[in-house]
C-alpha atoms as a PDB file:
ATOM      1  CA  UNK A   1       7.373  -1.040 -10.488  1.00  0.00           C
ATOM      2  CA  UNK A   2       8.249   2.291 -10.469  1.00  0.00           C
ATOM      3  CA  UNK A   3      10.463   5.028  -8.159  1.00  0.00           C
ATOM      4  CA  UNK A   4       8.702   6.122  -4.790  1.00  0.00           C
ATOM      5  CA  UNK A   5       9.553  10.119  -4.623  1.00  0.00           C
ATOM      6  CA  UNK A   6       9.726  11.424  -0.928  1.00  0.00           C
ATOM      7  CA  UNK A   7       9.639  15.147   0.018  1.00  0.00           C
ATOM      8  CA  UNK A   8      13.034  16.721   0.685  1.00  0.00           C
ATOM      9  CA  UNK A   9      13.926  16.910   4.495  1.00  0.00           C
ATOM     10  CA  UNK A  10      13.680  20.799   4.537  1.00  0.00           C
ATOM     11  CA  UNK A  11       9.939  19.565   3.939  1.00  0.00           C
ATOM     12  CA  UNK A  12       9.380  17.221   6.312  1.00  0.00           C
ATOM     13  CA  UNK A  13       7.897  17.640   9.708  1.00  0.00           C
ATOM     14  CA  UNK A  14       9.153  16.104  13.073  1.00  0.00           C
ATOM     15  CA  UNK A  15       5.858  16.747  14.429  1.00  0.00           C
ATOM     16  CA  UNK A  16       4.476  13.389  15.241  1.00  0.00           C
ATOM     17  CA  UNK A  17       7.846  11.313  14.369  1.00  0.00           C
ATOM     18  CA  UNK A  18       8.935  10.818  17.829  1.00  0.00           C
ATOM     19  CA  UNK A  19       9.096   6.810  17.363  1.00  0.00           C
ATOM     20  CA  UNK A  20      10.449   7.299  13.730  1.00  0.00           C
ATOM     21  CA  UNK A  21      14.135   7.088  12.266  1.00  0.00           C
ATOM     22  CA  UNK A  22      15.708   8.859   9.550  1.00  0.00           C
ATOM     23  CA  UNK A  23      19.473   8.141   8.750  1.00  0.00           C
ATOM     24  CA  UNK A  24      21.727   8.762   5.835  1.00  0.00           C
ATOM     25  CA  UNK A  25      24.352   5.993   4.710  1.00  0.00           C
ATOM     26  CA  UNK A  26      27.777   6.811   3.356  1.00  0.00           C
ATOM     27  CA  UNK A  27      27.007   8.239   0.221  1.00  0.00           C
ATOM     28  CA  UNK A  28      24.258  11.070   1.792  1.00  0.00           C
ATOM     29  CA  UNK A  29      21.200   9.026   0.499  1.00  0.00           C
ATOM     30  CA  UNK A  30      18.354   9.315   3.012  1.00  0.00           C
ATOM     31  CA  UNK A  31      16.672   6.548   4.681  1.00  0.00           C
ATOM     32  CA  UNK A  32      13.909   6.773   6.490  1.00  0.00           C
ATOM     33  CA  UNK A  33      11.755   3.686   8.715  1.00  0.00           C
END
């Protein structure tokens, strides 16, 4: 099994996301469902 890599949030479009979440936890690390 091996790492998923996800594009940094400066790259990532909003367009489209309306019904999507992205939050950070304590530590900064990005989550996104």
């Amino acid at each position: 099994m091996g790492i998923t890599m996800f594009p940094t949030v400066e790259k990532c479009t909003s367009e489209g996301r309306e019904k999507e979440t992205v939050v950070a936890d304590l530590d900064g690390t990005l989550l996104r469902s």
